[in-house]
C-alpha atoms as a PDB file:
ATOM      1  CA  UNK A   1       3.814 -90.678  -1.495  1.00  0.00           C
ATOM      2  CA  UNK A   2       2.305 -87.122  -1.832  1.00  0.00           C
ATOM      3  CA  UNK A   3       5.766 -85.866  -2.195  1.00  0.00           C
ATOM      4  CA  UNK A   4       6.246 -87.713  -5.220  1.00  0.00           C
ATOM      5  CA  UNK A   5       2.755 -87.341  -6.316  1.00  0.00           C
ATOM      6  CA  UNK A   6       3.799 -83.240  -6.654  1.00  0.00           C
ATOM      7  CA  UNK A   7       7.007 -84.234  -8.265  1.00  0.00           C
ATOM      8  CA  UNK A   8       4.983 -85.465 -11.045  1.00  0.00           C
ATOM      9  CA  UNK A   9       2.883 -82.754 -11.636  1.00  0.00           C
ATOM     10  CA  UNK A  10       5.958 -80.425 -11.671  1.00  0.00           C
ATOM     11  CA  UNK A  11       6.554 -82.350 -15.049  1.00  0.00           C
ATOM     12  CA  UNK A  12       9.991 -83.001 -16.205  1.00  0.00           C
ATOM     13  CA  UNK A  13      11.465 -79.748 -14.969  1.00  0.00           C
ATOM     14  CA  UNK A  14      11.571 -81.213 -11.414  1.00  0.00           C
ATOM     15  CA  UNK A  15      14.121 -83.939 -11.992  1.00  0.00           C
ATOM     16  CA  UNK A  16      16.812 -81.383 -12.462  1.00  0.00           C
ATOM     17  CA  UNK A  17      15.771 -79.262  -9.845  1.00  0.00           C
ATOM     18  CA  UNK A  18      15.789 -82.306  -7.284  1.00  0.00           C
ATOM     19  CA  UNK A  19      19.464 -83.008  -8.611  1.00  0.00           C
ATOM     20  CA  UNK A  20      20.528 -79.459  -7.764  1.00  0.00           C
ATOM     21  CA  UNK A  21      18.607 -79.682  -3.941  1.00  0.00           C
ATOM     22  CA  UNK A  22      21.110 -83.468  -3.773  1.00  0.00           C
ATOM     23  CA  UNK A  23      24.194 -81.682  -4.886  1.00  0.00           C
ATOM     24  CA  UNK A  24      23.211 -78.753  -3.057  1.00  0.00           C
ATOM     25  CA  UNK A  25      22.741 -80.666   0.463  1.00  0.00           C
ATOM     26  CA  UNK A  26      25.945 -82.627  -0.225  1.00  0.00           C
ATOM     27  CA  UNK A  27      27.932 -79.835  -0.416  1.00  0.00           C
ATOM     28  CA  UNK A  28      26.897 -77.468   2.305  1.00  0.00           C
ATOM     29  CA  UNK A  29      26.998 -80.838   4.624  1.00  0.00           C
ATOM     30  CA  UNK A  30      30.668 -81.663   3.822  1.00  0.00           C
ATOM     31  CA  UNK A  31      31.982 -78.040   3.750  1.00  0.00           C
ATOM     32  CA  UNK A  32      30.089 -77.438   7.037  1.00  0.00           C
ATOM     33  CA  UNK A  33      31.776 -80.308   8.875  1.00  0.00           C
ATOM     34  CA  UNK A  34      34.948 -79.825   7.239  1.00  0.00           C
ATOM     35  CA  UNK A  35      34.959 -75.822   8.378  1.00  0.00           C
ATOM     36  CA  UNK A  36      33.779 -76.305  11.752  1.00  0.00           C
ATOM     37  CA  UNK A  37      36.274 -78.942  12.516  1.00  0.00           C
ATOM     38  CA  UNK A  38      39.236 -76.843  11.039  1.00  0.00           C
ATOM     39  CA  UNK A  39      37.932 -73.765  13.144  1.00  0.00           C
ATOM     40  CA  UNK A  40      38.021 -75.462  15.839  1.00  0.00           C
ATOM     41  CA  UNK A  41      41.140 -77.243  15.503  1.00  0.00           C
ATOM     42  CA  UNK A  42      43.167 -74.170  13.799  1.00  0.00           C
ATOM     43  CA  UNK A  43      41.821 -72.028  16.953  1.00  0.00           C
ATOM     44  CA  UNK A  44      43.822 -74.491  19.093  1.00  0.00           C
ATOM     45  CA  UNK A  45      46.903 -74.355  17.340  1.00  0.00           C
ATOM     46  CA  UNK A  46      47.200 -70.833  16.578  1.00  0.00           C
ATOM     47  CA  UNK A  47      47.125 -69.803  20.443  1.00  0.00           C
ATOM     48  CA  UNK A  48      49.974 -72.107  20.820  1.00  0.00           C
ATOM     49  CA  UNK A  49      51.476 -70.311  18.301  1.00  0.00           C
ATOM     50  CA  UNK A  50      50.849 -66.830  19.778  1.00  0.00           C
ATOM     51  CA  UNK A  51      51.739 -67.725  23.031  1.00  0.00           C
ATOM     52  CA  UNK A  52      55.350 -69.060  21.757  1.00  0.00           C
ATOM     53  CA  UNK A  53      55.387 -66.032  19.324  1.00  0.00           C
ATOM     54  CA  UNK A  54      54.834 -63.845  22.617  1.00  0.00           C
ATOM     55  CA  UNK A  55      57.438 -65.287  24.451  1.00  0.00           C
ATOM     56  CA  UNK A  56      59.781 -64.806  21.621  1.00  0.00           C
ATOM     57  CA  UNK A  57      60.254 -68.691  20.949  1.00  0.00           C
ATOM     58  CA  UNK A  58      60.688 -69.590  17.188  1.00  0.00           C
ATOM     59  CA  UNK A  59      61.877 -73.356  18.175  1.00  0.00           C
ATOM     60  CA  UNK A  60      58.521 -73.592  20.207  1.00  0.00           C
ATOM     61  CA  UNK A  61      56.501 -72.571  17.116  1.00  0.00           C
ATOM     62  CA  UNK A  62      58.399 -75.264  14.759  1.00  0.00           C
ATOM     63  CA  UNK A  63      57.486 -77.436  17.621  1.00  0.00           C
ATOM     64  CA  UNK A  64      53.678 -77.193  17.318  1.00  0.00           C
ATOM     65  CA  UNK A  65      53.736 -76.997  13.605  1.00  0.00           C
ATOM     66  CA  UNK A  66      55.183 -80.129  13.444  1.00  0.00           C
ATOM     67  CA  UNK A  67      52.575 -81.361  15.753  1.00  0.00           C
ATOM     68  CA  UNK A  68      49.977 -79.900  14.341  1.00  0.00           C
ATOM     69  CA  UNK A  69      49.792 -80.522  10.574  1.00  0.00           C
ATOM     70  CA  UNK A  70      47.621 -78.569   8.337  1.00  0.00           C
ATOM     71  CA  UNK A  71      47.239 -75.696   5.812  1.00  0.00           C
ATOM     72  CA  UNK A  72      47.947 -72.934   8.670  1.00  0.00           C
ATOM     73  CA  UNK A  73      50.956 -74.917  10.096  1.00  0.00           C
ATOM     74  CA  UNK A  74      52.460 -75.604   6.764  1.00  0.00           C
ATOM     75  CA  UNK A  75      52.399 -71.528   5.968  1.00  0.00           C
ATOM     76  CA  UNK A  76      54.009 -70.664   9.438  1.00  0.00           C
ATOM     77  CA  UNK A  77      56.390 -73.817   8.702  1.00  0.00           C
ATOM     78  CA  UNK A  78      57.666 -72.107   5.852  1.00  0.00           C
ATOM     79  CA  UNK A  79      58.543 -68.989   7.219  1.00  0.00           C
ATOM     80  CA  UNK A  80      60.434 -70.211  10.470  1.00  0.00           C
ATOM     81  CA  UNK A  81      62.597 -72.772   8.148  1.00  0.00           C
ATOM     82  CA  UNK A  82      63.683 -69.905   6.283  1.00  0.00           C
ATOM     83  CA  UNK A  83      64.471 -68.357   9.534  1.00  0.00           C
ATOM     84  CA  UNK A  84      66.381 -71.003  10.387  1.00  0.00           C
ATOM     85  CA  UNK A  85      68.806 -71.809   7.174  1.00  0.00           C
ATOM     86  CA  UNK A  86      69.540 -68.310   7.619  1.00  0.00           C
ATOM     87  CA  UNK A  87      67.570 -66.430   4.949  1.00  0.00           C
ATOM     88  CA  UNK A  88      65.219 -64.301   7.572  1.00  0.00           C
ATOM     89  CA  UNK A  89      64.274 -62.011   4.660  1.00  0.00           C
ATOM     90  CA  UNK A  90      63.162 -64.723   2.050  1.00  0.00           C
ATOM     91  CA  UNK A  91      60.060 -65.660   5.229  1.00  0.00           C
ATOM     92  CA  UNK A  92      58.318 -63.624   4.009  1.00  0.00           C
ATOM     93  CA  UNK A  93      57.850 -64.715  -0.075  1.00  0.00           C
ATOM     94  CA  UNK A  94      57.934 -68.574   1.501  1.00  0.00           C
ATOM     95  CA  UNK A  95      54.784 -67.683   3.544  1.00  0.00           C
ATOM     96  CA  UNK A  96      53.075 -65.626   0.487  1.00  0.00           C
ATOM     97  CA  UNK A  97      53.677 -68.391  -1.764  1.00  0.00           C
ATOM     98  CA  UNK A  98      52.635 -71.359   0.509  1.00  0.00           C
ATOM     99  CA  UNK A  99      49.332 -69.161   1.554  1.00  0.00           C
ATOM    100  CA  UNK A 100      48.438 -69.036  -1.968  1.00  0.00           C
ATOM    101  CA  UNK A 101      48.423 -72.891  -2.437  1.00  0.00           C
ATOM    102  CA  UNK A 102      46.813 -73.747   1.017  1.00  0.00           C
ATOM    103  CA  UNK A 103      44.655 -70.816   1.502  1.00  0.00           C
ATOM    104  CA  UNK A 104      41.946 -71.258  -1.261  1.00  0.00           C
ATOM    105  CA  UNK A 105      41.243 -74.959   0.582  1.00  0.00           C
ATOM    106  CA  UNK A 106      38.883 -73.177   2.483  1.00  0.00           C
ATOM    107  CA  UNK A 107      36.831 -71.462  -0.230  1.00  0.00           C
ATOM    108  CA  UNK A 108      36.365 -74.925  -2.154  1.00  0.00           C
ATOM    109  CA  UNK A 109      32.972 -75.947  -3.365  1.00  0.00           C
ATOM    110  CA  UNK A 110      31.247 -72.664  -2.356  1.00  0.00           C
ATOM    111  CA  UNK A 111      31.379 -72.129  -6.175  1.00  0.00           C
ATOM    112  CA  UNK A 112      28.680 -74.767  -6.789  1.00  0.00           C
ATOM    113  CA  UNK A 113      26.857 -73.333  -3.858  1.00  0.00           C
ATOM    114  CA  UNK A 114      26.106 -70.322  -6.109  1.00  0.00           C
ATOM    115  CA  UNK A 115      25.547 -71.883  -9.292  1.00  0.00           C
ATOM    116  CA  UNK A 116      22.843 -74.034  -7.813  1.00  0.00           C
ATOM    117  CA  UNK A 117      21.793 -70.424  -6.182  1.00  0.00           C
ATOM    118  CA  UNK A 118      21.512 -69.101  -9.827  1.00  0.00           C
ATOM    119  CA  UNK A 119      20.483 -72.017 -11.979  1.00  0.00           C
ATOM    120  CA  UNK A 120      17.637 -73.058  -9.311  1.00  0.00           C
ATOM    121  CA  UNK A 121      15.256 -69.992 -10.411  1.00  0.00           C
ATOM    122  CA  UNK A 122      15.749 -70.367 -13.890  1.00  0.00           C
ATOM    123  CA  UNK A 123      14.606 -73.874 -13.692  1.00  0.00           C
ATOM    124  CA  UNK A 124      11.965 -72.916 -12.121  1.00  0.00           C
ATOM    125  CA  UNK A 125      10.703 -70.042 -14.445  1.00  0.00           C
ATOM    126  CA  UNK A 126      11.611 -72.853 -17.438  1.00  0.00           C
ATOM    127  CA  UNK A 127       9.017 -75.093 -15.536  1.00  0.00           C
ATOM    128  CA  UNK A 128       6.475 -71.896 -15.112  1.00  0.00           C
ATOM    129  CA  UNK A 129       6.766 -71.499 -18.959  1.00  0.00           C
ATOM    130  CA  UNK A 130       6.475 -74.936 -20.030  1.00  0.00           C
ATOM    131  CA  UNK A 131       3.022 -75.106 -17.458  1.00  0.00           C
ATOM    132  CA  UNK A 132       1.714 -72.250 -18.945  1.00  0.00           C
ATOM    133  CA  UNK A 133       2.425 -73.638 -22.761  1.00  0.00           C
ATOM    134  CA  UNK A 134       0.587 -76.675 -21.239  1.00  0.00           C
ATOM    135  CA  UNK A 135      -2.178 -74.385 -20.459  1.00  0.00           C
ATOM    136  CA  UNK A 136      -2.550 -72.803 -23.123  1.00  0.00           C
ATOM    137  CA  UNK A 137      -2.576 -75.740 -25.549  1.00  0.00           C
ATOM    138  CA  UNK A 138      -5.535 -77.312 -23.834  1.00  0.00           C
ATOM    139  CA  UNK A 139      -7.405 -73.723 -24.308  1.00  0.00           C
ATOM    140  CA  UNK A 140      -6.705 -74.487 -27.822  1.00  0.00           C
ATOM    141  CA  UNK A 141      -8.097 -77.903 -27.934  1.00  0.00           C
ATOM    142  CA  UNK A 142     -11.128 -77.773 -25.587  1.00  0.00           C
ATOM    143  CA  UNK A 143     -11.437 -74.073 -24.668  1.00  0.00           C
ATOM    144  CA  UNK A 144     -11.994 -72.745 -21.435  1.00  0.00           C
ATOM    145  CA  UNK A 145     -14.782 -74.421 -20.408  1.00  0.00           C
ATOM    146  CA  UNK A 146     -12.684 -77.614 -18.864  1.00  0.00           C
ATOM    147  CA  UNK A 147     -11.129 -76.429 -15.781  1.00  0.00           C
ATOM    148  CA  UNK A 148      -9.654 -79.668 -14.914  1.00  0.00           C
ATOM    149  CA  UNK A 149      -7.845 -79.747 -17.926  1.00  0.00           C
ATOM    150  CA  UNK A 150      -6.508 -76.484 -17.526  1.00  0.00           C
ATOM    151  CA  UNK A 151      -4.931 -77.056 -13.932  1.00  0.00           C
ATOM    152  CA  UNK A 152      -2.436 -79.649 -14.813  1.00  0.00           C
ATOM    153  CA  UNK A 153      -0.633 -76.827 -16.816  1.00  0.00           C
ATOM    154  CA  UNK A 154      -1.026 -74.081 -14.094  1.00  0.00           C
ATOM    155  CA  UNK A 155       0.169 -76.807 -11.153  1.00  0.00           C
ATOM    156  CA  UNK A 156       3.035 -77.624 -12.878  1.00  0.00           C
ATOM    157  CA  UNK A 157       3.783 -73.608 -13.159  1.00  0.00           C
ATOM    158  CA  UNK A 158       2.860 -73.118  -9.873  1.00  0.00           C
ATOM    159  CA  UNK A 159       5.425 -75.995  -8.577  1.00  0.00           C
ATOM    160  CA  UNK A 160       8.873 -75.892 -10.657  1.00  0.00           C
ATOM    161  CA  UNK A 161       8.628 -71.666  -9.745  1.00  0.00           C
ATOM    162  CA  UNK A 162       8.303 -73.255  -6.051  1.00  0.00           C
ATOM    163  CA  UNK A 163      10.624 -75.545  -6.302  1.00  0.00           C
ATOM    164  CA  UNK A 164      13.307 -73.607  -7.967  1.00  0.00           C
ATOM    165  CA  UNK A 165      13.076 -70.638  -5.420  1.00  0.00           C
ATOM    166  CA  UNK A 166      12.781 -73.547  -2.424  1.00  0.00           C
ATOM    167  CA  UNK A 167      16.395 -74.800  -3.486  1.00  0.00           C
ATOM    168  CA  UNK A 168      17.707 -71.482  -4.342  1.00  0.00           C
ATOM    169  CA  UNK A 169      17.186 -69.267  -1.153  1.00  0.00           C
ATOM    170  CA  UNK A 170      18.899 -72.105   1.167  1.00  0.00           C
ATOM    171  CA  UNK A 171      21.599 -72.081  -1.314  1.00  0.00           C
ATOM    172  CA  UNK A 172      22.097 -68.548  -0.768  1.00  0.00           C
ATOM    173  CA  UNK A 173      22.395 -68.473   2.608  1.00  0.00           C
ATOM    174  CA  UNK A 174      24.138 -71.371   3.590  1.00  0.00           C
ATOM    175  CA  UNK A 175      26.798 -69.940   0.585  1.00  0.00           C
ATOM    176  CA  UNK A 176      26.929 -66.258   2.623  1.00  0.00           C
ATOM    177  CA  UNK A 177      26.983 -68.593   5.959  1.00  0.00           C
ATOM    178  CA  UNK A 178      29.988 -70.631   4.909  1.00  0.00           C
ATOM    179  CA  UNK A 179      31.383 -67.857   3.096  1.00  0.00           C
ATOM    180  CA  UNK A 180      32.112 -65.965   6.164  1.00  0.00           C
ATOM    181  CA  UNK A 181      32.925 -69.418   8.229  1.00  0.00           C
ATOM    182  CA  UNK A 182      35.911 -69.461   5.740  1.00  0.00           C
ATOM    183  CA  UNK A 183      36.646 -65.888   5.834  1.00  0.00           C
ATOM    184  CA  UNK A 184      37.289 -66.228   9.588  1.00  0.00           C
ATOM    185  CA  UNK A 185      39.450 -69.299   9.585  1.00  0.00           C
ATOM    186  CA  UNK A 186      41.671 -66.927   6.806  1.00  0.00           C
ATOM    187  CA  UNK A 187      41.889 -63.781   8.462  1.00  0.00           C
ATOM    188  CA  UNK A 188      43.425 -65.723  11.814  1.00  0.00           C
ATOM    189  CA  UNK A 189      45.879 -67.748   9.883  1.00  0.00           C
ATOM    190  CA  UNK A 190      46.579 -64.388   8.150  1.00  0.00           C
ATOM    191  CA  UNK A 191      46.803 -62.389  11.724  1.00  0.00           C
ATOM    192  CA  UNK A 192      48.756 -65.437  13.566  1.00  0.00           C
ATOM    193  CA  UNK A 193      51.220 -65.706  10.057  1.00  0.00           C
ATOM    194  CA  UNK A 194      52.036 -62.087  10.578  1.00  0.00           C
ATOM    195  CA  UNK A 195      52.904 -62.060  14.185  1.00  0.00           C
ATOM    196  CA  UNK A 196      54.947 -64.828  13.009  1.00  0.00           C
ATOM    197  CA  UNK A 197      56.756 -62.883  10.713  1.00  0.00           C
ATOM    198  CA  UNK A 198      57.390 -59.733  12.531  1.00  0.00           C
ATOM    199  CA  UNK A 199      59.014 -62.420  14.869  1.00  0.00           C
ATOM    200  CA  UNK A 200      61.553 -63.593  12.245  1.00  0.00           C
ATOM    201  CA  UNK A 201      62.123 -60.553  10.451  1.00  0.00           C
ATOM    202  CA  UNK A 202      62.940 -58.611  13.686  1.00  0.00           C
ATOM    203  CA  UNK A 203      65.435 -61.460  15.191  1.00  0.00           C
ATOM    204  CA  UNK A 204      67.055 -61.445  11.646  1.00  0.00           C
ATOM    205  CA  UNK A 205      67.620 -57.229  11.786  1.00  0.00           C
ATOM    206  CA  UNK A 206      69.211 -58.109  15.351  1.00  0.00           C
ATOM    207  CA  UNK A 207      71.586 -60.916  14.049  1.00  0.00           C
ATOM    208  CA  UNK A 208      72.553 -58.710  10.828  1.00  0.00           C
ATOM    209  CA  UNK A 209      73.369 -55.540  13.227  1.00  0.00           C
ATOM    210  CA  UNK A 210      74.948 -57.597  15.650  1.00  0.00           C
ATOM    211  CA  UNK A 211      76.874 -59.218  12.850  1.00  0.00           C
ATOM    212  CA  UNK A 212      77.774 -55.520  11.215  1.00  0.00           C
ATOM    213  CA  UNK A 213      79.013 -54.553  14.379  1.00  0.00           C
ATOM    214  CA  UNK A 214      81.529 -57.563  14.965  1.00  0.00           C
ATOM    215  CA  UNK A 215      82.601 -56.594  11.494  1.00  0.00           C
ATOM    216  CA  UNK A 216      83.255 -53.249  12.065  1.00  0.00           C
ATOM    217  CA  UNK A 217      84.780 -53.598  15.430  1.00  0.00           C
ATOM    218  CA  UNK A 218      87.332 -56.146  13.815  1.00  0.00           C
ATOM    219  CA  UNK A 219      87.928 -53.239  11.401  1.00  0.00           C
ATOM    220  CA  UNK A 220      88.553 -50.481  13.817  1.00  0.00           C
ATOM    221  CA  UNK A 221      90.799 -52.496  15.811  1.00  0.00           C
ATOM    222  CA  UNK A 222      93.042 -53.510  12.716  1.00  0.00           C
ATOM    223  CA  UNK A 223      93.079 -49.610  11.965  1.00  0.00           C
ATOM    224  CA  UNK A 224      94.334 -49.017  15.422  1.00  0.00           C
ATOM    225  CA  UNK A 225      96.837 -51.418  14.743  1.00  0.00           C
ATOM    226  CA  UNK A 226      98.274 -49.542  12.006  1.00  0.00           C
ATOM    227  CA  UNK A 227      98.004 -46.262  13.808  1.00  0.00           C
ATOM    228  CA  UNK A 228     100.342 -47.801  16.184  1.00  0.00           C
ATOM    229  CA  UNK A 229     102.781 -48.645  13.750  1.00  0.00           C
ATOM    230  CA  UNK A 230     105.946 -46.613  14.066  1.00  0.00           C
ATOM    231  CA  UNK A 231     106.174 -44.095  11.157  1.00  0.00           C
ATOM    232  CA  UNK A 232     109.500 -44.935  10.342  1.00  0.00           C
ATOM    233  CA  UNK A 233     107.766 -48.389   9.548  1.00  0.00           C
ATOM    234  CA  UNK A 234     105.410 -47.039   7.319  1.00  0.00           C
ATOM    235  CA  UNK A 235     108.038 -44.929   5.446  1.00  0.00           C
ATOM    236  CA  UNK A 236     109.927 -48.321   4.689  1.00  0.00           C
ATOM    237  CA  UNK A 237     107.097 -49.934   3.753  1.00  0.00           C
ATOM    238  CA  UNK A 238     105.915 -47.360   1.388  1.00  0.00           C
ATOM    239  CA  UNK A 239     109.632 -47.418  -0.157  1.00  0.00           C
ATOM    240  CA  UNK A 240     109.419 -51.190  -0.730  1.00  0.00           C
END
């Protein structure tokens, strides 16, 4: 009850603030549990990942992306399908392109979290003015000799400022807490895509040389043929 009972005397500058500390609470709770859990369950599959990528074993990593569904296995997926239709050097635009669609998953919300951050104060200040226009317009009517009268307008200053910086400074932090919570999760998707690469791009310089080489081989030997080739041969020939 007393909780309400200073709601009221905030005036009607609270009710917005108390939607912003809702929205506020909603959001940090459902980014919070939707971060952790990813952290914890991209950490798993990404040292799968690196300990396939360190033994060399691109079928192993399409193995555990398929298992392992999500936005990190659907960037690595990209790059190791190219790999395998034969287009090593397009990996690395698939992966660029798929990053920037699954990437910004993790940054969702945290927009609101600074709105709320900003807008929170300002309520409060609006609240601070309207108290002290409260004030002030029962110093007009009665004068200063009613003190009663005169604290209803400096409470409700006194509260909505309160209030406003009570929703704000959580929103801050818990926005530069989940900030760098996402940050993490991106920069070892962004380390473990990488390795990843390197992977693909180096196999696909090995089969290109190694197919260069066939080529040319097959070329010198033809050219040996023809060195072989009596010169009488190649006088006929040229008179044909």
């Amino acid at each position: 009850m007393q909780i309400f009972t200073v709601l009221a005397r905030g005036g009607y500058v609270m009710y917005p603030i108390v939607a912003c500390s809702v929205i506020f609470l909603a959001v940090f709770l459902e980014r919070w549990y939707v971060l952790r859990f990813s952290k914890e369950r991209i950490k798993r599959y990404l040292r799968s990942v690196r300990r396939a990528v360190h033994q060399g074993d691109l079928e192993q990593v399409y193995e555990v992306s398929q298992k392992n569904p999500g936005p990190a296995s659907r960037i690595i997926l990209s790059g190791v399908k190219r790999h395998q239709k034969g287009f090593p050097r397009e990996a690395r635009d698939a992966m660029e392109t798929i990053a920037l669609q699954e990437l910004p998953f993790f940054e969702r919300r945290l927009g609101i979290l600074v709105t709320i951050a900003s807008i929170s104060p300002l309520l409060g200040l609006l609240g601070t003015v309207t108290g002290m226009i409260r004030t002030f317009n029962v110093i007009a009517a009665v004068g200063v000799g009613q003190p009663m009268e005169m604290a209803g307008g400096i409470s409700e200053a006194l509260i909505t400022t309160a209030a406003g910086l009570s929703v704000a400074i959580p929103a801050v932090i818990a926005h530069y807490y989940l900030s760098n919570l996402s940050e993490t999760i991106v920069n070892d998707i962004e380390r473990a895509s990488s390795e990843v690469l390197e992977i693909i791009e180096d196999t696909g310089y090995h089969v290109e040389a190694s197919s260069e080489g066939i080529m040319t081989g097959s070329e010198r030997a033809r050219e040996g043929e023809e060195e072989n080739v009596p010169v009488s041969a190649k006088r006929y020939e040229a008179k044909a």
